[in-house]
C-alpha atoms as a PDB file:
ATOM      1  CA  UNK A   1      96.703  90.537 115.010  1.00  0.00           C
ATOM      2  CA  UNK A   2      96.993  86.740 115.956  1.00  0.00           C
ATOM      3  CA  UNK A   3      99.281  86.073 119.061  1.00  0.00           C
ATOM      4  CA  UNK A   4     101.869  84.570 117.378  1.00  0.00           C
ATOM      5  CA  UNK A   5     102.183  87.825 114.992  1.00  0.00           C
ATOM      6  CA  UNK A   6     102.424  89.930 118.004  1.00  0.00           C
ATOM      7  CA  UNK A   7     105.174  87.869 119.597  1.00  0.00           C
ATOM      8  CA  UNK A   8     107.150  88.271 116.514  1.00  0.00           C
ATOM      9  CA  UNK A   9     106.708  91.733 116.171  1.00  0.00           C
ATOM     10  CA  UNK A  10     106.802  92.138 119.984  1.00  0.00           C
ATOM     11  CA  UNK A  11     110.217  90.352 119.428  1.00  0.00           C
ATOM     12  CA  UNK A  12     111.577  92.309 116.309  1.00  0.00           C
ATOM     13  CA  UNK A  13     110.720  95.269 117.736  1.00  0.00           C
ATOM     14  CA  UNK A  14     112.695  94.536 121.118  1.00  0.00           C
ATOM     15  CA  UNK A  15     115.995  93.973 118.355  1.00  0.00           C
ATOM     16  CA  UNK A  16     116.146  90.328 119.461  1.00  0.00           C
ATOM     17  CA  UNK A  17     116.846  87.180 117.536  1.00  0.00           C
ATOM     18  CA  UNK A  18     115.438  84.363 118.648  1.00  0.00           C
ATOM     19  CA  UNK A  19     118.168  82.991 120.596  1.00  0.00           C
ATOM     20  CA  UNK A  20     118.472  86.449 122.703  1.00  0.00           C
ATOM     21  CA  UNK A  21     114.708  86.160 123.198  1.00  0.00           C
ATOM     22  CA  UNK A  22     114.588  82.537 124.060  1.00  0.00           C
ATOM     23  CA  UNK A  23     117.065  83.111 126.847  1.00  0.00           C
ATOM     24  CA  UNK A  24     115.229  86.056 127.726  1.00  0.00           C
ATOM     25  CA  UNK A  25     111.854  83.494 128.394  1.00  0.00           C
ATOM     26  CA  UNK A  26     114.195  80.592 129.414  1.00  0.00           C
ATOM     27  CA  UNK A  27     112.690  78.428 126.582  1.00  0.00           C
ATOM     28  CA  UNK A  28     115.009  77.293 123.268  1.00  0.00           C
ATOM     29  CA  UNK A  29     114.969  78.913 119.664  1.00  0.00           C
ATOM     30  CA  UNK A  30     112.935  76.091 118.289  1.00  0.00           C
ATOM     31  CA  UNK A  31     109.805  77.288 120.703  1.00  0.00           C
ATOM     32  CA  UNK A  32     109.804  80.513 119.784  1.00  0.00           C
ATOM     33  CA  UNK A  33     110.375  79.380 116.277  1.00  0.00           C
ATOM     34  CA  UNK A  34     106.739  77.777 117.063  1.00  0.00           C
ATOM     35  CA  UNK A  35     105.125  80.274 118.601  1.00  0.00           C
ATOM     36  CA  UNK A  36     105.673  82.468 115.989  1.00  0.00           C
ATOM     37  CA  UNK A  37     104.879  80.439 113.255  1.00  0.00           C
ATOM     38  CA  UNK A  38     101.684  79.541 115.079  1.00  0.00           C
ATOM     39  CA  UNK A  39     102.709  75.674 115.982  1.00  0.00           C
ATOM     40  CA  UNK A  40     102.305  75.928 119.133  1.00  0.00           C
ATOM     41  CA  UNK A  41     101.298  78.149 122.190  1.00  0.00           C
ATOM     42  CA  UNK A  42     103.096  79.905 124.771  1.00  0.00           C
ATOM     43  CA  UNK A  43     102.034  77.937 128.278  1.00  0.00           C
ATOM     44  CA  UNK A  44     100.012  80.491 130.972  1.00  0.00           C
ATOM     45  CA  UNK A  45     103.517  80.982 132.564  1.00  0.00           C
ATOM     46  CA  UNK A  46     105.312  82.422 129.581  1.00  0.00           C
ATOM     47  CA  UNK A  47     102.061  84.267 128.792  1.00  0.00           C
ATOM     48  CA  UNK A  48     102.627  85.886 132.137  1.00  0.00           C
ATOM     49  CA  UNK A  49     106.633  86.572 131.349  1.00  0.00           C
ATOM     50  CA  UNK A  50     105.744  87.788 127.797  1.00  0.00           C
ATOM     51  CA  UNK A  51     103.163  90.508 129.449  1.00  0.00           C
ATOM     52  CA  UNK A  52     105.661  90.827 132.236  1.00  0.00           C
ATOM     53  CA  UNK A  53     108.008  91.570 129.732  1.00  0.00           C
ATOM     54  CA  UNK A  54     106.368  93.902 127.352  1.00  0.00           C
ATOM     55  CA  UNK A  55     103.933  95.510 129.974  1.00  0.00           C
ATOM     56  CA  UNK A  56     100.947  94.814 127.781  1.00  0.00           C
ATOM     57  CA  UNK A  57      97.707  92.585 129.556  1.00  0.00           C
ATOM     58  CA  UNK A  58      96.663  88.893 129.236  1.00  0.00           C
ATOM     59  CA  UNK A  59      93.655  90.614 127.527  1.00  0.00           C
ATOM     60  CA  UNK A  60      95.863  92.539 124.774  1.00  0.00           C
ATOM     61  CA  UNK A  61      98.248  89.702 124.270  1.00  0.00           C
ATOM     62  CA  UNK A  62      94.970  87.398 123.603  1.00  0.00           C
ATOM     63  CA  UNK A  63      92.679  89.938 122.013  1.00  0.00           C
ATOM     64  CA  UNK A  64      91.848  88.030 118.755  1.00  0.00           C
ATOM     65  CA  UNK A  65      91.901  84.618 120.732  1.00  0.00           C
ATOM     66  CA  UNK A  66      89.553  85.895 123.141  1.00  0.00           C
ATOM     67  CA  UNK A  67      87.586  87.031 120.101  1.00  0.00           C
ATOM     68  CA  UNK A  68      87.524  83.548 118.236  1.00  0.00           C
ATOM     69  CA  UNK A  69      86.643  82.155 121.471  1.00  0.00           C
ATOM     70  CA  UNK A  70      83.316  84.510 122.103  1.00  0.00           C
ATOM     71  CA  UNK A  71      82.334  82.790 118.318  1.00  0.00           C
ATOM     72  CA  UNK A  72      82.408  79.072 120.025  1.00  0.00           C
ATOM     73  CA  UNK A  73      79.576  77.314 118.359  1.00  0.00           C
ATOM     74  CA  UNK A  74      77.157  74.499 119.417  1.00  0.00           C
ATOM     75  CA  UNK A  75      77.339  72.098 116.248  1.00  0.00           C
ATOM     76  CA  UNK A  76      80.756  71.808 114.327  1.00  0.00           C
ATOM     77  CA  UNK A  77      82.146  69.700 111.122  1.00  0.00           C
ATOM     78  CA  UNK A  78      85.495  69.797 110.011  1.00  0.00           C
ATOM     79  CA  UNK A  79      87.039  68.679 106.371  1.00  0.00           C
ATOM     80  CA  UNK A  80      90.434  68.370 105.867  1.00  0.00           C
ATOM     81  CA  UNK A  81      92.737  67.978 102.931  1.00  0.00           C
ATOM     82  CA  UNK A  82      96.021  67.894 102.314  1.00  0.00           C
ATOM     83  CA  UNK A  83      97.831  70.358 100.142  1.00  0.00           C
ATOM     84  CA  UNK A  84     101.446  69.783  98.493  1.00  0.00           C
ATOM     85  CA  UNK A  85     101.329  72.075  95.661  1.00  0.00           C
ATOM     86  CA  UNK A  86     100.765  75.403  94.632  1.00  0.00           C
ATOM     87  CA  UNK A  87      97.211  75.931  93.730  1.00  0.00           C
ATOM     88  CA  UNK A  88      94.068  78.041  92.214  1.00  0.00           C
ATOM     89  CA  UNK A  89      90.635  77.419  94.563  1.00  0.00           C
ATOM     90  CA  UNK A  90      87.659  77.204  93.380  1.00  0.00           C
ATOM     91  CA  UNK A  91      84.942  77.890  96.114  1.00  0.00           C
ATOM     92  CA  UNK A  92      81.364  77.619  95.937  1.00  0.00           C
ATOM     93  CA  UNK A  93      79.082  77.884  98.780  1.00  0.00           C
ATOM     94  CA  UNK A  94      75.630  78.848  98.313  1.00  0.00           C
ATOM     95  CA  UNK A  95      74.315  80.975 101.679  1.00  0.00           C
ATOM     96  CA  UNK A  96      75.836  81.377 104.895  1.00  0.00           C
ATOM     97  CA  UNK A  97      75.391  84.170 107.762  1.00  0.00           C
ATOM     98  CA  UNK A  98      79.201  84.408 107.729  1.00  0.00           C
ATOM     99  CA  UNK A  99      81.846  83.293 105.561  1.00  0.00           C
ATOM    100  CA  UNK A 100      85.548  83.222 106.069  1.00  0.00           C
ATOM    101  CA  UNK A 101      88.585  83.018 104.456  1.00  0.00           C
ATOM    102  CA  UNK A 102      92.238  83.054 105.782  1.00  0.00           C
ATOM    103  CA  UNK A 103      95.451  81.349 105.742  1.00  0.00           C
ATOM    104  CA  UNK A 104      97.272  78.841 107.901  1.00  0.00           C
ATOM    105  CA  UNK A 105     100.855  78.424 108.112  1.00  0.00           C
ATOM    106  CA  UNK A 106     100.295  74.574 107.705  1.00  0.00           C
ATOM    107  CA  UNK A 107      99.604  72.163 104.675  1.00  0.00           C
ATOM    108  CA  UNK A 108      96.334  72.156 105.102  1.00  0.00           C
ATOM    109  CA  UNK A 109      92.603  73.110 103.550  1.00  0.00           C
ATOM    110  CA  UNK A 110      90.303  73.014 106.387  1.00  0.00           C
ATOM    111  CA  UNK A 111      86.527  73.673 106.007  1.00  0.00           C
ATOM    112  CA  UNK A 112      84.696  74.070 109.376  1.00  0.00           C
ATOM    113  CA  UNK A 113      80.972  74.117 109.543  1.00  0.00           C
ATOM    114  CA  UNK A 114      79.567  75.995 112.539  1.00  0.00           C
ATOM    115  CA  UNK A 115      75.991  76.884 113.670  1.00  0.00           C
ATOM    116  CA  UNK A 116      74.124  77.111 117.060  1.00  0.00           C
ATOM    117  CA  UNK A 117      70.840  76.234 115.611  1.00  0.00           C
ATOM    118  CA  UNK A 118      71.633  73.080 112.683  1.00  0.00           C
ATOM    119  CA  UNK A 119      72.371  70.464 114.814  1.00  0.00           C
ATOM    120  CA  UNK A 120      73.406  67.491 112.217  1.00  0.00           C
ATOM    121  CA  UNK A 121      76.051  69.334 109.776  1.00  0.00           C
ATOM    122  CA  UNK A 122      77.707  66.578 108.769  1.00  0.00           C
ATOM    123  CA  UNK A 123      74.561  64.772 106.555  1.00  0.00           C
ATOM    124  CA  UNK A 124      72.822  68.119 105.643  1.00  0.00           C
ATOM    125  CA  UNK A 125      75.829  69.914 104.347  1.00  0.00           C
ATOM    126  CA  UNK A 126      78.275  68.109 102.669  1.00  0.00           C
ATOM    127  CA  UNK A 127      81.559  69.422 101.641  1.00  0.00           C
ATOM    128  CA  UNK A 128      83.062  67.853  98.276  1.00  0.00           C
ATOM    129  CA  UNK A 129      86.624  69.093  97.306  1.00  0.00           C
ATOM    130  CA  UNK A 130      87.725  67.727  93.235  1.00  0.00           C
ATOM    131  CA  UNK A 131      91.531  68.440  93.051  1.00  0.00           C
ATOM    132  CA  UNK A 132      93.418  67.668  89.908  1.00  0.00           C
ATOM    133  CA  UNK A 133      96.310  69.495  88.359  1.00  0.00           C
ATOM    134  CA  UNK A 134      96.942  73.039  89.842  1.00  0.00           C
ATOM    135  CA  UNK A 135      93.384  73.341  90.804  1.00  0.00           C
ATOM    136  CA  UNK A 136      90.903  72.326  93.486  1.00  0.00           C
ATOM    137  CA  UNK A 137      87.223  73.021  93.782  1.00  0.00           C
ATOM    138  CA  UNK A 138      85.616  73.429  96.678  1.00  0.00           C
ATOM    139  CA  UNK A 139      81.667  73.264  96.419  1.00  0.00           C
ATOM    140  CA  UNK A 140      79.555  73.055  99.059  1.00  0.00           C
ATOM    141  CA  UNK A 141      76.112  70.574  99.305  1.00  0.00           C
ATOM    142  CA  UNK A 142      72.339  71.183 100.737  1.00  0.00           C
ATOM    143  CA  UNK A 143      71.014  68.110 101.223  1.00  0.00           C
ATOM    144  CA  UNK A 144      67.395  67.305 101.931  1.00  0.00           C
ATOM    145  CA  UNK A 145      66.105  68.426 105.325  1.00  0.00           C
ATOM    146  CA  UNK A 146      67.387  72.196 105.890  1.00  0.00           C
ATOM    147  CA  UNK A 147      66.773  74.890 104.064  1.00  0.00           C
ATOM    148  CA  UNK A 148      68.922  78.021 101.889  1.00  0.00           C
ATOM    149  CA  UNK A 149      66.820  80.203 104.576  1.00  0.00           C
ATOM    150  CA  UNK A 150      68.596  78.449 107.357  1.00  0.00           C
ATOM    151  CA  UNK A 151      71.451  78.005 106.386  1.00  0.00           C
ATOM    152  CA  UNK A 152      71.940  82.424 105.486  1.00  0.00           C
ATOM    153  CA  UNK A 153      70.328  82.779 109.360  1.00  0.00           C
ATOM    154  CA  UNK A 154      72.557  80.185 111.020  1.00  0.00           C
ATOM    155  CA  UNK A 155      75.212  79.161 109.323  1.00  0.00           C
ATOM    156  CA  UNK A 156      79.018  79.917 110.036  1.00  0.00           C
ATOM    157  CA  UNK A 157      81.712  78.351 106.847  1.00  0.00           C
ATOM    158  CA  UNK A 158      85.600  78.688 107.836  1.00  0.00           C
ATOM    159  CA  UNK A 159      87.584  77.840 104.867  1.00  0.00           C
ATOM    160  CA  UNK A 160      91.606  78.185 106.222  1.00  0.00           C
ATOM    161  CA  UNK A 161      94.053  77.931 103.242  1.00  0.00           C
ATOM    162  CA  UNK A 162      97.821  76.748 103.391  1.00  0.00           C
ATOM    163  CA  UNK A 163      99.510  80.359 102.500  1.00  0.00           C
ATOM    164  CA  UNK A 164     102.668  78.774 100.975  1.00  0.00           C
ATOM    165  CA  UNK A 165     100.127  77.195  98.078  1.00  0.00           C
ATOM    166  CA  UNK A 166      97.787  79.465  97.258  1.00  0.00           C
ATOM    167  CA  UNK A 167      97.641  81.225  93.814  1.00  0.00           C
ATOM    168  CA  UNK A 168      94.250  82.258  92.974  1.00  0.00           C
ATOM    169  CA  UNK A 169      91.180  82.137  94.717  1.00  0.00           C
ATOM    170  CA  UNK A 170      87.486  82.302  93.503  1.00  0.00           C
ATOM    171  CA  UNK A 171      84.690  82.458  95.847  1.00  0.00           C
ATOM    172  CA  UNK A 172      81.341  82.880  95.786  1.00  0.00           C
ATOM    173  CA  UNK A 173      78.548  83.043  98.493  1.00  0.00           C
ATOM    174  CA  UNK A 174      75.493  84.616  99.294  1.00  0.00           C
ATOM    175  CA  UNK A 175      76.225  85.581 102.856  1.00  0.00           C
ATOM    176  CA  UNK A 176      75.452  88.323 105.618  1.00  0.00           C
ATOM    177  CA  UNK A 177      79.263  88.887 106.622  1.00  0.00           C
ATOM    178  CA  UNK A 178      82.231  87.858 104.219  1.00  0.00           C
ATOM    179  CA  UNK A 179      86.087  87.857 105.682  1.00  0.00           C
ATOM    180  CA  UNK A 180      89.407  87.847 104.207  1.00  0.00           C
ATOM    181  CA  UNK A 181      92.227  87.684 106.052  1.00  0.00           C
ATOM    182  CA  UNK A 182      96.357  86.500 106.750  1.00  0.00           C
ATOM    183  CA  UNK A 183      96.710  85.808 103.017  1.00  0.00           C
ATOM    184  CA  UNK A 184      98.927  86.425 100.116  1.00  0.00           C
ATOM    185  CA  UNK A 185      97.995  85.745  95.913  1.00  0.00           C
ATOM    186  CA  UNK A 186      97.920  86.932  92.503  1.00  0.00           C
ATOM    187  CA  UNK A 187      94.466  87.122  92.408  1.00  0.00           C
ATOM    188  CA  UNK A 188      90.858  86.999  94.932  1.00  0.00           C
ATOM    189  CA  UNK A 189      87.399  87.365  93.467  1.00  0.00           C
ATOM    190  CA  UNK A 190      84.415  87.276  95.400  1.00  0.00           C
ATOM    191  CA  UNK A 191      81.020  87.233  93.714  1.00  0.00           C
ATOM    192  CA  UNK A 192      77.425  87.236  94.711  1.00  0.00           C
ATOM    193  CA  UNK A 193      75.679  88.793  97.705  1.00  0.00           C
ATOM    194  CA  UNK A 194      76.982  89.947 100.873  1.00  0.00           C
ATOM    195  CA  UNK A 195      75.867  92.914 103.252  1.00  0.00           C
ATOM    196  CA  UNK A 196      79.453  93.699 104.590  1.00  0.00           C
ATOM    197  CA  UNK A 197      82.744  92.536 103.655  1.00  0.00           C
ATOM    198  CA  UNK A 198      86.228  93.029 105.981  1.00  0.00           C
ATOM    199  CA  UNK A 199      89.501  92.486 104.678  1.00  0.00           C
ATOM    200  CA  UNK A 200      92.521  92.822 107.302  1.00  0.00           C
ATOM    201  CA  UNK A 201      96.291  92.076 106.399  1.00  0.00           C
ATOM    202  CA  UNK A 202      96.266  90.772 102.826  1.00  0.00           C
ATOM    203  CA  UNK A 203      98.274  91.446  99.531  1.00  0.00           C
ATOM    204  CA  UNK A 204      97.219  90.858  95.791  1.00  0.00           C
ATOM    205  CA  UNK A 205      94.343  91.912  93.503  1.00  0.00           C
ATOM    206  CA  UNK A 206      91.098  91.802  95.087  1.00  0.00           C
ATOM    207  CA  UNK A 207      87.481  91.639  92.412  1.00  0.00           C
ATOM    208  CA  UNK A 208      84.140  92.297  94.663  1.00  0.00           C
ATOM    209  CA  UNK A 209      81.484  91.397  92.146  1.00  0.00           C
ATOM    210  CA  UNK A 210      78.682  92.613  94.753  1.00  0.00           C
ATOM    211  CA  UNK A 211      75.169  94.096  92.792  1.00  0.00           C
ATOM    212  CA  UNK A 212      73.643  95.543  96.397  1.00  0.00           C
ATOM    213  CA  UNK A 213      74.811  98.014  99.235  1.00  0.00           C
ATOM    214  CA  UNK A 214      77.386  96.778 100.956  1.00  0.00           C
ATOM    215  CA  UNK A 215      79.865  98.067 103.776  1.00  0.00           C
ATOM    216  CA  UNK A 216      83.678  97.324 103.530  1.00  0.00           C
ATOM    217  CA  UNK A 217      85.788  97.420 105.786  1.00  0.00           C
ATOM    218  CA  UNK A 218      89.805  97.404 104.835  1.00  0.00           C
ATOM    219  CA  UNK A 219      92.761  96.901 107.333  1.00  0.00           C
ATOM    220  CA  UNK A 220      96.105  96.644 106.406  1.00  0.00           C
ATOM    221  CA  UNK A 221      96.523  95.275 102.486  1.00  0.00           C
ATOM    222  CA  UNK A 222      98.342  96.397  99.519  1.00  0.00           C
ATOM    223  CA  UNK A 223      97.469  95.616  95.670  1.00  0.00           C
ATOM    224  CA  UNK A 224      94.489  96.799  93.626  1.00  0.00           C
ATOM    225  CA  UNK A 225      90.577  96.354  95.380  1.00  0.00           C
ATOM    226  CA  UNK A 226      87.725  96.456  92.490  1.00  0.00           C
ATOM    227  CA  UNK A 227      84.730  96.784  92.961  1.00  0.00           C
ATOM    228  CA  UNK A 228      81.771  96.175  90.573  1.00  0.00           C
ATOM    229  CA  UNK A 229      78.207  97.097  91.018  1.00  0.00           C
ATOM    230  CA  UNK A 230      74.640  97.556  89.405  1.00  0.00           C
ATOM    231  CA  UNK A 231      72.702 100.029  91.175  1.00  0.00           C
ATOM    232  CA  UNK A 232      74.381 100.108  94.680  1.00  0.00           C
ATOM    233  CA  UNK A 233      75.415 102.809  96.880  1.00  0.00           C
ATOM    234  CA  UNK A 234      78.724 101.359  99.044  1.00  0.00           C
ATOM    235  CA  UNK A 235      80.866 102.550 101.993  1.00  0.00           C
ATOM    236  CA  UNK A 236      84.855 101.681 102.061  1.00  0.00           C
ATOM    237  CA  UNK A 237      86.660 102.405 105.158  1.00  0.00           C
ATOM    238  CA  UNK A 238      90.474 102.628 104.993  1.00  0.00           C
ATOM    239  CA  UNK A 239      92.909 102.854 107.584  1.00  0.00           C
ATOM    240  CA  UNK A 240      93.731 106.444 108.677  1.00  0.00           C
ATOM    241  CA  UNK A 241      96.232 108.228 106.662  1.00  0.00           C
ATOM    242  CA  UNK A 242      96.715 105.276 103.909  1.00  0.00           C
ATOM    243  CA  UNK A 243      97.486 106.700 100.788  1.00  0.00           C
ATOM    244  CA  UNK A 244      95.445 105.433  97.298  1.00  0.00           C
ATOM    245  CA  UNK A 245      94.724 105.929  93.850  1.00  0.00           C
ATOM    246  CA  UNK A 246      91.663 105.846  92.387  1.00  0.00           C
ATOM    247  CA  UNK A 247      89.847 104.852  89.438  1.00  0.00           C
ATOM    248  CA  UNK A 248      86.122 105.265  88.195  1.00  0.00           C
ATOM    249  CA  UNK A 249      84.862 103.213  85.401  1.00  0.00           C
ATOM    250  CA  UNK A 250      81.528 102.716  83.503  1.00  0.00           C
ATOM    251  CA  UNK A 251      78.755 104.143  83.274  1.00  0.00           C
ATOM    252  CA  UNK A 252      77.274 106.751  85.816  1.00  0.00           C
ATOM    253  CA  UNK A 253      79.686 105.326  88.928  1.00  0.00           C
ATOM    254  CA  UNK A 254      80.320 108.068  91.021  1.00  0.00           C
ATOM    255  CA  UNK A 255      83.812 107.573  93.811  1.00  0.00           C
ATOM    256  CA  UNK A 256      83.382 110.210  96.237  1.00  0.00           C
ATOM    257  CA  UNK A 257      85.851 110.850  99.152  1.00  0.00           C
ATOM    258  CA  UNK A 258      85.944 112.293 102.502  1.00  0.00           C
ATOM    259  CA  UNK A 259      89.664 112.839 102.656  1.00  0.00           C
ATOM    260  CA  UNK A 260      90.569 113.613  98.743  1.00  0.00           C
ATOM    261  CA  UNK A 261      94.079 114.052  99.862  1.00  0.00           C
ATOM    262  CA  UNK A 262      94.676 111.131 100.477  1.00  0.00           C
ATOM    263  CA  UNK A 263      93.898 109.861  96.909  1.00  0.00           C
ATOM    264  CA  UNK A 264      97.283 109.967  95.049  1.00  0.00           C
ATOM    265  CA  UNK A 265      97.745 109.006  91.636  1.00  0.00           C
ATOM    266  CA  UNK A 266     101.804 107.787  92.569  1.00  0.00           C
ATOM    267  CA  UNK A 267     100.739 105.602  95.242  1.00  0.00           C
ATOM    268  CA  UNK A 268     101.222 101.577  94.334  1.00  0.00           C
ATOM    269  CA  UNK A 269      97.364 100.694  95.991  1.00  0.00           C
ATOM    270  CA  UNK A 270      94.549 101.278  94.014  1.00  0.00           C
ATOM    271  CA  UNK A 271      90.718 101.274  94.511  1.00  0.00           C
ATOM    272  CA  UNK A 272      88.576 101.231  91.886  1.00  0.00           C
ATOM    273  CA  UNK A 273      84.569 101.304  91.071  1.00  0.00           C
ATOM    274  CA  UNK A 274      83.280  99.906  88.059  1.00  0.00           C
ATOM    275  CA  UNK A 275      80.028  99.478  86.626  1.00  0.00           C
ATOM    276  CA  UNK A 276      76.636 100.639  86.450  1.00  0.00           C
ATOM    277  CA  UNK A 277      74.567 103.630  88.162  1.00  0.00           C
ATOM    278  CA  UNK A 278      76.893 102.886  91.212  1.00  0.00           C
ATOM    279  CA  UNK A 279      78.576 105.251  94.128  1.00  0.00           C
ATOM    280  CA  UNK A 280      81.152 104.127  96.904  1.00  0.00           C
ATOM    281  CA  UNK A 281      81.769 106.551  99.109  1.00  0.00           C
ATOM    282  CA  UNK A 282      85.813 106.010 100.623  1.00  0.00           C
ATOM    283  CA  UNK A 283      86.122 106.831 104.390  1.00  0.00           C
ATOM    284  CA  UNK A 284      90.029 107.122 106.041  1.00  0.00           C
ATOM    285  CA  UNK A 285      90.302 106.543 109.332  1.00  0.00           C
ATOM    286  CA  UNK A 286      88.563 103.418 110.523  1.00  0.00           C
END
């Protein structure tokens, strides 16, 4: 959870409004307002009030900015674009070690290029976004001079989308490690390769067209999660205790469980297997 998620829960589950909690810090509404909305930052002495005040540790408060912070990179390029409408995305980026996709409170698309190893980003990877209508696609460049080999070893793609605008979103990558988090839509599909996949606090349908092995890892959602396979054997871990039902389709797809309690045909989330020759084993209790 992002800091400015944990000061609002933090917050809500004090039974404060704002105000109270504003007086509490001696700062106005309109900061906390920011802080939770992710704005702007608490300074190091409200830090120290907040874990004064809720008896938790710089280090808890910060956990997932210390954890962005560990993943500074060398070489960086940055694309922005400004969204004012709701919208379907389009995304198409070839390899990657790591790919990730999550939403931002603000207006804007935002397409970050990192790597410790590909020094000149900006002229070897290009980033061309086409909007028109509801749509926008994003597609992403190799130009002369580095290689697909290179690029799945060493590079990192951020793609941050404005939450308020985004419908549906098609992606696909061949990547070691694909991410999806912080967002809300009708509809995600990711297609291609990838060798694990995480998806923390998100709601909608989610499509994994994935024809290899692959490892996923599920925080908090709700909605439906498909996956579709040709000859792969596949691991889902669930949160503990996180009711689901089920569904097996095609031909020879096995969904095995270590917890078959937990699969419920009433309950509103749904995982489901289709396909060919394919087996995903669901774990509870990651």
């Amino acid at each position: 959870m992002k800091l400015s998620e944990k000061i609002k829960a933090l917050r809500k589950g004090a039974g404060m409004s704002q105000e109270e909690f504003g007086a509490r810090l001696n700062v106005s509404r309109q900061a906390i307002t920011k802080w939770e909305s992710g704005e702007g930052l608490p300074d190091i002495g409200n830090l120290l009030a907040l874990s004064r005040m809720f008896n938790l540790s710089l280090d808890d408060l910060l956990s997932e900015e210390k954890a962005l912070a560990e993943k500074l990179f060398l070489y960086e390029s940055r694309v922005e674009y400004d969204i004012d409408a709701p919208m379907d995305f389009d995304i198409h980026l070839r390899s990657a070690a790591e790919v990730t996709v999550s939403g931002t409170p603000t207006e804007k698309l935002e397409i970050v290029l990192s790597s410790n190893e590909i020094a000149d980003l900006s002229h070897l990877l290009k980033v061309k976004i086409d909007s028109s209508g509801r749509g926008a696609d994003i597609d992403l460049h190799r130009q002369d001079g580095i290689t697909e080999t290179l690029c799945r070893k060493a590079l990192h793609i951020g793609i941050r989308l404005p939450r308020r605008y985004v419908q549906k979103v098609e992606v696909s990558a061949n990547v070691g490690k694909f991410n999806l988090r912080h967002l809300e839509y009708e509809h995600f599909e990711f297609g291609s390769k990838a060798g694990e996949v995480t998806l923390d606090e998100i709601s909608g349908d989610i499509e994994l067209d994935i024809n290899n092995d692959v490892v996923i890892r599920a925080g908090s959602f709700s909605g439906n999660l498909s996956l579709n396979q040709l000859n792969a054997v596949s691991t889902l871990f669930l949160p503990k205790d996180k009711a689901v039902s089920s569904r097996c389709r095609g031909v020879r797809t096995r969904l095995l469980c270590d917890t078959p309690d937990l699969f419920n045909s009433e309950a509103p989330d749904v995982i489901e297997l289709n396909g060919f020759n394919s087996e995903l084993t669901v774990s509870f209790g990651q």
